[in-house]
N, C-alpha and C. Protein backbone atom coordinates (compact mmCIF):
# COMPACT_ATOMS: atom_id res chain seq x y z
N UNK A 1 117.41 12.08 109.58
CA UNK A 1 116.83 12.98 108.60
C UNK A 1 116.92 12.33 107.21
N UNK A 2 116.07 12.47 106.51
CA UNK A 2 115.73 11.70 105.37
C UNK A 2 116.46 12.57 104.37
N UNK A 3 116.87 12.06 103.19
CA UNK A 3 117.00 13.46 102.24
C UNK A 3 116.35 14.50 101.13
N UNK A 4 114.90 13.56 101.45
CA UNK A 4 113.83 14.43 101.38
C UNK A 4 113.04 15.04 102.02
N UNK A 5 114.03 15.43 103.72
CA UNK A 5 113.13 16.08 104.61
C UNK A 5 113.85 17.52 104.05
N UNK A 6 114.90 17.78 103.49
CA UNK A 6 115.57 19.72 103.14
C UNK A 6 115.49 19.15 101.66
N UNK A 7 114.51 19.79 100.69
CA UNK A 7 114.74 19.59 99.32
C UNK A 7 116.66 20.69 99.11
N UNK A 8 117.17 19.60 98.87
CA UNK A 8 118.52 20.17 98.62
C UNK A 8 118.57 20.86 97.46
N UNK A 9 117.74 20.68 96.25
CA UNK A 9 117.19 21.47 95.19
C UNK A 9 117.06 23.04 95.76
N UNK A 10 115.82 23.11 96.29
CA UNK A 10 115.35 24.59 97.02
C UNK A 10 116.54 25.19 97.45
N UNK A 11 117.09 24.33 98.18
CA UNK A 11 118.75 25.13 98.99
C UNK A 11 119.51 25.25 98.23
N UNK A 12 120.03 24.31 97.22
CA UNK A 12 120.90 25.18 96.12
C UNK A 12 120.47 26.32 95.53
N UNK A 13 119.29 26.58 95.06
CA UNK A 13 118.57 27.28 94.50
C UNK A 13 118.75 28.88 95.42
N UNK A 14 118.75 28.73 96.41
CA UNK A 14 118.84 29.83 97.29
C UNK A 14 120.12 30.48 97.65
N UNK A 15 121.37 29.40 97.70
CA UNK A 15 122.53 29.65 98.07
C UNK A 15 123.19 30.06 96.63
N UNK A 16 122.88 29.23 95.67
CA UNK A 16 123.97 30.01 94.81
C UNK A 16 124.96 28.20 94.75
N UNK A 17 124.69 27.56 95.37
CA UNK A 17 125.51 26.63 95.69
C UNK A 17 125.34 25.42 94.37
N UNK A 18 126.44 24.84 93.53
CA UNK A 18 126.00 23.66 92.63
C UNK A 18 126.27 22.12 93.14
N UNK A 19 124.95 21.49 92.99
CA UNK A 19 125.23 20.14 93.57
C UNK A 19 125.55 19.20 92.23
N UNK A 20 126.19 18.15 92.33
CA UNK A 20 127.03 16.84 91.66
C UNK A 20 125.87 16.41 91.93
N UNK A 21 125.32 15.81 90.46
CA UNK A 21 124.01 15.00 90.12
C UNK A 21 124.47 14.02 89.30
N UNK A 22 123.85 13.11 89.16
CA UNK A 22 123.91 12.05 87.48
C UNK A 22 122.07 11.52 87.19
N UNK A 23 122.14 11.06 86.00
CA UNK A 23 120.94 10.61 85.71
C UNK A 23 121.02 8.76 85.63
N UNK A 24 120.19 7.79 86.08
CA UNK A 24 120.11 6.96 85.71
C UNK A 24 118.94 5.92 84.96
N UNK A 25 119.26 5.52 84.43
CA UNK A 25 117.89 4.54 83.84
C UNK A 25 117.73 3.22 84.35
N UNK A 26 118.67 2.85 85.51
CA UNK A 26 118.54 1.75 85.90
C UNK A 26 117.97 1.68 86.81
N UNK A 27 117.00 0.89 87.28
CA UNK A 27 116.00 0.28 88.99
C UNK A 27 116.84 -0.27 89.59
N UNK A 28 118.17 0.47 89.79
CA UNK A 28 119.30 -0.49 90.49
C UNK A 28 119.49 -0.01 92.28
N UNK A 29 118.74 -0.75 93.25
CA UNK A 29 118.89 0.65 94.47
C UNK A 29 120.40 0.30 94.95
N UNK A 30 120.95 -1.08 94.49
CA UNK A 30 122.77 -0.37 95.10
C UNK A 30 123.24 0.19 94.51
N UNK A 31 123.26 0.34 92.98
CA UNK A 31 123.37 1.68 92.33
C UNK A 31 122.95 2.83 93.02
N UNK A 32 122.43 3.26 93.48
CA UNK A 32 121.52 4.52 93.88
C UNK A 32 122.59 4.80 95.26
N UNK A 33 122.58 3.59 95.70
CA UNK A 33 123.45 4.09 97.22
C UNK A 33 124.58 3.81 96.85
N UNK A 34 125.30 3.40 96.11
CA UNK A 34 126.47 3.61 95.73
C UNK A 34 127.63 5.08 95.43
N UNK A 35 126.14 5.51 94.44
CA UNK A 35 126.47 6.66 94.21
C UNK A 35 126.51 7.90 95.01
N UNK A 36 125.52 7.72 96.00
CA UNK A 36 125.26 8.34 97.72
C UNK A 36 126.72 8.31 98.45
N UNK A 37 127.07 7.33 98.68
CA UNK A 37 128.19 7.18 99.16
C UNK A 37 129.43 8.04 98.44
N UNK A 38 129.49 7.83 97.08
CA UNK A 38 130.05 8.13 96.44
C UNK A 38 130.40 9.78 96.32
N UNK A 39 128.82 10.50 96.98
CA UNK A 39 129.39 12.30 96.86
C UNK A 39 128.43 12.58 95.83
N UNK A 40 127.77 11.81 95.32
CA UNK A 40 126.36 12.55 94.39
C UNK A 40 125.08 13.20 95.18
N UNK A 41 124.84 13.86 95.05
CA UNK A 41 123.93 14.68 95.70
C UNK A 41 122.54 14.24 95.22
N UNK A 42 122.08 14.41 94.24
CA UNK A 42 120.94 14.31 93.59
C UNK A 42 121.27 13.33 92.21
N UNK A 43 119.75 12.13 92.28
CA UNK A 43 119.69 11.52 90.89
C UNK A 43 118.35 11.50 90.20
N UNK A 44 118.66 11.76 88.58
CA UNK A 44 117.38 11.76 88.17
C UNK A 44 117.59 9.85 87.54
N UNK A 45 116.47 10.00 88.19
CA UNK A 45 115.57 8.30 87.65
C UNK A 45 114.93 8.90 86.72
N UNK A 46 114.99 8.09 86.07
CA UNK A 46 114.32 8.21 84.21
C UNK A 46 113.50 7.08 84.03
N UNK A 47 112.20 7.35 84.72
CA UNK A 47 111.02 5.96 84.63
C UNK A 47 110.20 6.09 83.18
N UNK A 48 110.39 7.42 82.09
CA UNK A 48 110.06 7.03 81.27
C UNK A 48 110.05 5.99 79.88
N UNK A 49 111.12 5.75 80.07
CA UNK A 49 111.96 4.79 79.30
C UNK A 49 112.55 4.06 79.19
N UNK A 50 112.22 3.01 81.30
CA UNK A 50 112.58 1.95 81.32
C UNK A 50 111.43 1.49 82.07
N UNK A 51 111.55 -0.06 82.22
CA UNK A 51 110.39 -0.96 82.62
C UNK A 51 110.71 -1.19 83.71
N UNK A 52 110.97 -0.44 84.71
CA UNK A 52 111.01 -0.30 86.16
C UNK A 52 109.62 -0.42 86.31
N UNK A 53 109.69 -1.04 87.56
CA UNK A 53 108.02 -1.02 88.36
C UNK A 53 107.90 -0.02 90.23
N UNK A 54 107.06 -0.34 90.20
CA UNK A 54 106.52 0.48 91.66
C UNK A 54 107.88 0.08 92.52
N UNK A 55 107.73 -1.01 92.82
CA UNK A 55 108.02 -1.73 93.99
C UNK A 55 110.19 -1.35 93.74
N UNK A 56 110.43 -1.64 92.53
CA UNK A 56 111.78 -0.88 92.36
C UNK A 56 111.67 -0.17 92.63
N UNK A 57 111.28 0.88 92.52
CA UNK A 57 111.27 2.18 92.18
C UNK A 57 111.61 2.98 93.88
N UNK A 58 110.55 1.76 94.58
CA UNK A 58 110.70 2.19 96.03
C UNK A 58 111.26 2.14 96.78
N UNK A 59 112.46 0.81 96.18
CA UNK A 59 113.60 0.45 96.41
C UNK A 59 115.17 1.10 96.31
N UNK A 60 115.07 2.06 95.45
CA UNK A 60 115.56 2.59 94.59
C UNK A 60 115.72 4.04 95.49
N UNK A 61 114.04 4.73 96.11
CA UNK A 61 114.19 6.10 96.82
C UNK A 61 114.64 5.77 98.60
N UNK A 62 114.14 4.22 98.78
CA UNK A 62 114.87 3.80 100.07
C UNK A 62 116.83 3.91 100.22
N UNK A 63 117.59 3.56 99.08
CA UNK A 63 118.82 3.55 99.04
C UNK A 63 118.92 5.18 98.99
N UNK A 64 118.35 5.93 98.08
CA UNK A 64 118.47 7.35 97.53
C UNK A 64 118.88 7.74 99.13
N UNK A 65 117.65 7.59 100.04
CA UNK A 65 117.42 7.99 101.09
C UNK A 65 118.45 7.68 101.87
N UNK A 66 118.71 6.80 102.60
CA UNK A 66 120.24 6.16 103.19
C UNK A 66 121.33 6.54 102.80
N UNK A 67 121.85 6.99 101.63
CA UNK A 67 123.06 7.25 101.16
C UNK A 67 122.85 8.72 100.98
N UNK A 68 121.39 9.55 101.33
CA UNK A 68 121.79 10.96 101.05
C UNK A 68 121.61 11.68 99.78
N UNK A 69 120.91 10.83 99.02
CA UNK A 69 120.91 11.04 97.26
C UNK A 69 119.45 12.04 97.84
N UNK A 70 119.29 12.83 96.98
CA UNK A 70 117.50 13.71 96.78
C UNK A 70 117.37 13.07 94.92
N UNK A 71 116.51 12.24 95.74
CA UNK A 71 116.03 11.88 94.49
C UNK A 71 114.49 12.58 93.40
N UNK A 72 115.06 12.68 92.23
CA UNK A 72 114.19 13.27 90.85
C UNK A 72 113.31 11.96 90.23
N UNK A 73 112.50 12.00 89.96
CA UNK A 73 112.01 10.45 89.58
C UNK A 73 110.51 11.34 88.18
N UNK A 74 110.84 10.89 86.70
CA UNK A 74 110.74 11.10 85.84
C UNK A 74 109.96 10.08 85.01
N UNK A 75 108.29 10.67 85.67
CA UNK A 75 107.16 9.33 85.36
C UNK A 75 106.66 9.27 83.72
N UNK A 76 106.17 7.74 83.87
CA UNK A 76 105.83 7.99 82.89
C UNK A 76 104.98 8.04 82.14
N UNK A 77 104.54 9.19 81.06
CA UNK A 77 102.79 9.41 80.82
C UNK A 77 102.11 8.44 80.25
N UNK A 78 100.73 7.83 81.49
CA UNK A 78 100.08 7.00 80.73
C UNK A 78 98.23 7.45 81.31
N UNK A 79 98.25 8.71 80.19
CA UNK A 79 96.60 8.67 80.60
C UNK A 79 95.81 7.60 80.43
N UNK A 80 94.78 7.46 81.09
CA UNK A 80 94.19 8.37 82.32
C UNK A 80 95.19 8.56 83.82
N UNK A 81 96.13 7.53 83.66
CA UNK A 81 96.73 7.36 84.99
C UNK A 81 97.64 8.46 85.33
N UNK A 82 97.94 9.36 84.60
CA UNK A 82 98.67 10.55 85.25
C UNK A 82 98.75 10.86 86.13
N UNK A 83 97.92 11.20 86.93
CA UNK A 83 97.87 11.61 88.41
C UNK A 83 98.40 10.43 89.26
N UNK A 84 97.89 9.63 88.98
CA UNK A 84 98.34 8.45 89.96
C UNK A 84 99.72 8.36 89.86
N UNK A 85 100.36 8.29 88.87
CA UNK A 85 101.84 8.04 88.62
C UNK A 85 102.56 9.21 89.56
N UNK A 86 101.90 10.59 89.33
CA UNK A 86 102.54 11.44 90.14
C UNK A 86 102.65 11.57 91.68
N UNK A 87 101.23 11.20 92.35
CA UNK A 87 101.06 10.50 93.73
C UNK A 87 101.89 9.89 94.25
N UNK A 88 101.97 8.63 93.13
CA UNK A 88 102.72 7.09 94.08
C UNK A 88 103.82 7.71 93.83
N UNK A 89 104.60 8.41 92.89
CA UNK A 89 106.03 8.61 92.89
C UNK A 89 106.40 9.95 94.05
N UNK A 90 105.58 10.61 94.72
CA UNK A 90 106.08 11.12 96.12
C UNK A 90 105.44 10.49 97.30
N UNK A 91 104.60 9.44 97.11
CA UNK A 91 104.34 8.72 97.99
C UNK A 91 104.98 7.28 98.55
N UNK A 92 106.37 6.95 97.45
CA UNK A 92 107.40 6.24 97.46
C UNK A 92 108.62 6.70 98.05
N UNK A 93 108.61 8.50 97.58
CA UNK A 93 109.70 9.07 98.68
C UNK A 93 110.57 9.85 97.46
N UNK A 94 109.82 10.27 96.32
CA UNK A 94 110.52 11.16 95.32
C UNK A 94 110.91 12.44 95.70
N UNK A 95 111.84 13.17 95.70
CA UNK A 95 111.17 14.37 96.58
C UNK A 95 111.46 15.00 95.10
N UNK A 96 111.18 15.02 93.56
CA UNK A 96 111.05 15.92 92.92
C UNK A 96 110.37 14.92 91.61
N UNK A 97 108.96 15.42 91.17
CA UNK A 97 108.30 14.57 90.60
C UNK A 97 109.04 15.29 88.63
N UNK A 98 109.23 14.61 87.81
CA UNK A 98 109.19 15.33 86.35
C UNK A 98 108.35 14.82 85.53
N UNK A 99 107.04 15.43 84.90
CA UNK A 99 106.26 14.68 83.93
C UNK A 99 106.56 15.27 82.80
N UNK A 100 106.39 14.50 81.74
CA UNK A 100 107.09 14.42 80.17
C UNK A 100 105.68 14.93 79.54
N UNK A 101 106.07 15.73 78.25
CA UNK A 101 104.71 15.55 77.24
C UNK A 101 103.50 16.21 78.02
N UNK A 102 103.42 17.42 78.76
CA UNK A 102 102.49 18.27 78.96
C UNK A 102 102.24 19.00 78.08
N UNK A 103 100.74 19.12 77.41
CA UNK A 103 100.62 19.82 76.35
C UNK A 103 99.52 21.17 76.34
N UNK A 104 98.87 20.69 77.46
CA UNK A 104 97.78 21.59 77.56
C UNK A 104 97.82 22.04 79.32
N UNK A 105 96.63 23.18 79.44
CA UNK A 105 96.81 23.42 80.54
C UNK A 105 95.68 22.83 81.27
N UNK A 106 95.09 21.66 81.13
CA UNK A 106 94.02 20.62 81.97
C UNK A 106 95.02 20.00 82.17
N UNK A 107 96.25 19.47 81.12
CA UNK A 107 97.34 18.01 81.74
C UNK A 107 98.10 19.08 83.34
N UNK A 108 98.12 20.11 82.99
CA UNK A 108 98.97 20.67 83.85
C UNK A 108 98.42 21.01 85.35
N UNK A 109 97.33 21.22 85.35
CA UNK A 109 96.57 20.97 86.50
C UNK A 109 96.41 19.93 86.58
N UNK A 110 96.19 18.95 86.38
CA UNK A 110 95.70 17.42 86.67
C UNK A 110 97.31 17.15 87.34
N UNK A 111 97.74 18.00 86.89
CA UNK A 111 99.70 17.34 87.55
C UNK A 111 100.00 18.23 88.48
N UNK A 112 99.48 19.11 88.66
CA UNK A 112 99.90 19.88 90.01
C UNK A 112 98.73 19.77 91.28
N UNK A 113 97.22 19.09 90.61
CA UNK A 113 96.28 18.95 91.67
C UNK A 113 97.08 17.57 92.19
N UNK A 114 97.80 16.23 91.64
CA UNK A 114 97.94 15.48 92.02
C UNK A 114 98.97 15.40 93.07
N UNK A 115 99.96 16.54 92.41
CA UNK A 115 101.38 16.63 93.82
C UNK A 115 101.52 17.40 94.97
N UNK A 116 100.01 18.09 94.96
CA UNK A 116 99.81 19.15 95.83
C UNK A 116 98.42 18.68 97.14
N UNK A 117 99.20 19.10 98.27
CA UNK A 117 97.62 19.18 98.81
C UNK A 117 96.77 20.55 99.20
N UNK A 118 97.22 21.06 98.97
CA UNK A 118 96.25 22.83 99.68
C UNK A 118 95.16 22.66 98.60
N UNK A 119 94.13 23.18 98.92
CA UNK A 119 93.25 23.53 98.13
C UNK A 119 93.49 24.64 97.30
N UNK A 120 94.24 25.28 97.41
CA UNK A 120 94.10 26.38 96.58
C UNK A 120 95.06 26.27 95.24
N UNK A 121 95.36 24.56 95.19
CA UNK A 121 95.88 23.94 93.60
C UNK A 121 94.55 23.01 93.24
N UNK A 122 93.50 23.61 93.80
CA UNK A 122 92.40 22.38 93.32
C UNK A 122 91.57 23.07 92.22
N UNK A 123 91.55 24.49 92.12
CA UNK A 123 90.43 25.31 91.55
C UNK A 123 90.36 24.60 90.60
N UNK A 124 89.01 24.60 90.22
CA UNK A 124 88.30 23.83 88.65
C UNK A 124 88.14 22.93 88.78
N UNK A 125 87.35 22.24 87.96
CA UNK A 125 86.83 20.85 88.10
C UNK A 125 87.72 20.38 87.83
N UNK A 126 87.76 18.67 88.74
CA UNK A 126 88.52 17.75 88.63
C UNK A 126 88.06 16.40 88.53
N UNK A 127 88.19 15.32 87.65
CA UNK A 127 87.92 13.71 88.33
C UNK A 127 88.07 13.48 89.98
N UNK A 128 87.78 13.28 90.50
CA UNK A 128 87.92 12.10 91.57
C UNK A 128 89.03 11.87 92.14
N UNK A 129 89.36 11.46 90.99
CA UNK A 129 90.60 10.32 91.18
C UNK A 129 92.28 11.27 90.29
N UNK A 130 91.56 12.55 89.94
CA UNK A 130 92.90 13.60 90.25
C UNK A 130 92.68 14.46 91.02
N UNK A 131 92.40 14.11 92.80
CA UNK A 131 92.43 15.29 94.12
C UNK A 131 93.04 14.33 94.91
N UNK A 132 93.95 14.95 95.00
CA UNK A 132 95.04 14.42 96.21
C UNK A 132 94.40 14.25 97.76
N UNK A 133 94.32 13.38 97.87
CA UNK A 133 93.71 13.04 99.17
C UNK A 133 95.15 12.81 100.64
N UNK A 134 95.06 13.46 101.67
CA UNK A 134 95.74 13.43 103.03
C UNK A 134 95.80 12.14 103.28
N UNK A 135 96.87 11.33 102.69
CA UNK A 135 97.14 9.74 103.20
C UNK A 135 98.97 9.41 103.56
N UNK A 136 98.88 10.09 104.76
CA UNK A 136 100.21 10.01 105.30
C UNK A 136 100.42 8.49 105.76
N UNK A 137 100.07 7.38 105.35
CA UNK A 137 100.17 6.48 105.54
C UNK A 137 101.25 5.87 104.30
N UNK A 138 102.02 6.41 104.19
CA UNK A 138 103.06 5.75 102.97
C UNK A 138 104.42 6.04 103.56
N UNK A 139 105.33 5.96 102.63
CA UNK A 139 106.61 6.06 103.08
C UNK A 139 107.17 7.76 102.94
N UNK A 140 106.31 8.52 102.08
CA UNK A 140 106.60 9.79 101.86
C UNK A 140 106.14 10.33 103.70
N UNK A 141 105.62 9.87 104.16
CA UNK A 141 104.70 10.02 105.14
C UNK A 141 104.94 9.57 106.44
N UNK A 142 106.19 9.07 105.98
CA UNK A 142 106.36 8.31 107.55
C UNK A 142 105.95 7.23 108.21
N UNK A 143 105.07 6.69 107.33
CA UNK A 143 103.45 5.64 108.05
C UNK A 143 102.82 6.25 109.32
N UNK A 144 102.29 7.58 108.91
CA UNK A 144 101.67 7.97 109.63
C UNK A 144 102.24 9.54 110.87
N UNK A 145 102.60 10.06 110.01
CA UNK A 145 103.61 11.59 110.67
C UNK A 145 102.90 11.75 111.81
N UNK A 146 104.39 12.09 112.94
CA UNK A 146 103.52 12.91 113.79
C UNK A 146 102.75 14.15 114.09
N UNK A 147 102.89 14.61 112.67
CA UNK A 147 102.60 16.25 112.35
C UNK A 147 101.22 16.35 112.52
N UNK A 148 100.49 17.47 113.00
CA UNK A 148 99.19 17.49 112.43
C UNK A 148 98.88 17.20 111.12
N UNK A 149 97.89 16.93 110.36
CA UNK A 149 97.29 17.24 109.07
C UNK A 149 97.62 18.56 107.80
N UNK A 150 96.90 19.24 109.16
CA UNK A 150 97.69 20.77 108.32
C UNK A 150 98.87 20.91 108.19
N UNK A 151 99.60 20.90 109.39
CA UNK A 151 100.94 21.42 109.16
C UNK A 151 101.81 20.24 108.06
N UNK A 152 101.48 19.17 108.23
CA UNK A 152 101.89 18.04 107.39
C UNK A 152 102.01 18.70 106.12
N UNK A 153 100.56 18.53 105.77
CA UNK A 153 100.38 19.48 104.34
C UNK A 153 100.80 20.71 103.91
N UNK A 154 101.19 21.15 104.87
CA UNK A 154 101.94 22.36 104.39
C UNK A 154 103.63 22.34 104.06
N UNK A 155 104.21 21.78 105.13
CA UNK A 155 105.64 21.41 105.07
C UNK A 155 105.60 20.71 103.57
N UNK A 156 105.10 19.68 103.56
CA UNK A 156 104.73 19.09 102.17
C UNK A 156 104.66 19.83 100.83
N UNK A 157 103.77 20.45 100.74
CA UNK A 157 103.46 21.33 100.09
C UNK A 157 104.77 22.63 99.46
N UNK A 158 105.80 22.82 100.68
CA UNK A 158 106.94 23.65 100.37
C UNK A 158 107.68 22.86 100.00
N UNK A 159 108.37 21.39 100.15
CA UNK A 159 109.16 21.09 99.58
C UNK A 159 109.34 20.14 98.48
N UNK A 160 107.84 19.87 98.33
CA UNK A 160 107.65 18.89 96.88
C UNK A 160 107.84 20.11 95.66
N UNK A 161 108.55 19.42 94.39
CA UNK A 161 108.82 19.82 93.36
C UNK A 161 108.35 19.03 92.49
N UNK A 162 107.51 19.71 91.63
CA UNK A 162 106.91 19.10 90.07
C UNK A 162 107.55 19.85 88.96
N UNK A 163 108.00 19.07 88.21
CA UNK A 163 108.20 19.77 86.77
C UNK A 163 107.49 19.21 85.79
N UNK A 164 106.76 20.19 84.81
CA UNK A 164 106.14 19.93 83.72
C UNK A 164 107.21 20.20 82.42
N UNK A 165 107.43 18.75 81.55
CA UNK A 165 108.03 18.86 80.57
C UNK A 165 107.44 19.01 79.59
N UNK A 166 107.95 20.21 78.42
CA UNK A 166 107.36 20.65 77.64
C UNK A 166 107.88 19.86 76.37
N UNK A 167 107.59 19.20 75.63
CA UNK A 167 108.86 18.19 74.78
C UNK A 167 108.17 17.89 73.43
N UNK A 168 107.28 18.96 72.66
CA UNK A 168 106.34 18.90 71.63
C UNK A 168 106.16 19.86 71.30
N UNK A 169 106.00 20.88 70.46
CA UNK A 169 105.24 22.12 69.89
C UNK A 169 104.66 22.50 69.85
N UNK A 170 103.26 21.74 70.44
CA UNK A 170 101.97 21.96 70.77
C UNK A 170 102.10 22.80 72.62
N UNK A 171 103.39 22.00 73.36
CA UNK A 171 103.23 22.42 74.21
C UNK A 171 103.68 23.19 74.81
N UNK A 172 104.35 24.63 73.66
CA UNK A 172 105.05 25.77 73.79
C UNK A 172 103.69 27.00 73.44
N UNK A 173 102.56 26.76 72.92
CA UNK A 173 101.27 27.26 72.55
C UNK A 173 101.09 28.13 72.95
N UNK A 174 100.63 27.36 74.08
CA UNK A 174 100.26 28.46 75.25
C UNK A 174 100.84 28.41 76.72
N UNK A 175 101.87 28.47 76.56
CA UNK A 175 103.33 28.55 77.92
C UNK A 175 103.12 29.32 78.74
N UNK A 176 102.48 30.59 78.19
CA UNK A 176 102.37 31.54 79.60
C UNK A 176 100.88 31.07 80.18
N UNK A 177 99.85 30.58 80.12
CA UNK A 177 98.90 30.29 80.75
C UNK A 177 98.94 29.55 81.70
N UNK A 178 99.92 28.26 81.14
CA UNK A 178 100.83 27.11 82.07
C UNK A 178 101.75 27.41 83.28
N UNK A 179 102.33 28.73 82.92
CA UNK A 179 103.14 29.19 83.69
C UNK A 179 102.85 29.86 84.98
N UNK A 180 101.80 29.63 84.98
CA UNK A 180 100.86 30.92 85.77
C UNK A 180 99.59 30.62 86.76
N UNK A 181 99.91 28.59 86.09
CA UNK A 181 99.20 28.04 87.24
C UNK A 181 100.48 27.97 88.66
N UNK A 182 99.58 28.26 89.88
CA UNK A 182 100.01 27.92 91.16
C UNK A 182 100.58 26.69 91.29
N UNK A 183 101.83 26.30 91.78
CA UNK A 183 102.54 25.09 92.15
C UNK A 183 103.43 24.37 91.15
């Protein structure tokens, strides 16, 4: 079992129960399983503010994974590529995506059409290239689940976590509109 197959998030959340977290800024994955070993439950990766790349990064949710860590992974905003950043980072094996600097409620859909697959986070027009397309061919995925499609997407769907960070003044505006999108 992976430790992004039970978002341990959701289950604390339900139990009442507090998990031992730390944050790191380093692309270090024996760091990551170190700290696994160690009795940390959950780590937030902080990809906004270091020059980590993909391929760390994936390195990084592989140790998370082995040692038991539920890893947070904290992208970083570079429109147009938003969506993509949010994709590849649960398609690497994040099981809780955080985007920084949401200001409006188009960034906020464009960030929940990207981490979501049901259609019913798609309403409104979208680019292209922010609709999450069914590609269980990654590591979030198993290379290829034995799940159906649907049910894939649905299990999926319950235990991915997005957070939209609000970290500007502009993007306290209009909070309840934001709040009120689905997912």
């Amino acid at each position: 079992m992976r430790a992004t197959d039970a978002n341990k998030l959701q289950e604390a959340k339900r139990t009442g129960k507090p998990l031992l977290g730390m944050t790191t800024y380093e692309g270090n994955p024996d760091l990551a399983g170190m700290l696994g070993y160690a009795g940390i439950e959950f780590l937030f990766i902080d990809n906004e503010h270091t020059p980590n790349d993909w391929k760390t990064l994936a390195n990084v949710m592989r140790s998370c994974e082995l040692s038991g860590i539920f890893p947070m992974l904290r992208v970083k905003k570079e429109y147009p590529g938003y969506p993509s950043n949010v994709r590849m980072a649960f398609e690497i094996g994040a099981g809780m995506v955080l985007v920084p600097h949401v200001n409006t409620r188009d960034e906020a859909l464009a960030v929940v059409r990207a981490a979501k697959f049901n259609p019913k986070y798609k309403s409104g027009p979208a680019p292209a290239d922010q609709m999450r397309g069914i590609d269980r061919n990654t590591r979030a995925g198993r290379f290829v689940a034995v799940e159906p499609p649907a049910e894939y997407c649905k299990l999926e769907d319950e235990k991915r976590m997005v957070a939209l960070l609000l970290e500007e003044p502009r993007a306290v505006e209009n909070l309840e509109e934001r709040a009120r999108i689905p997912g």
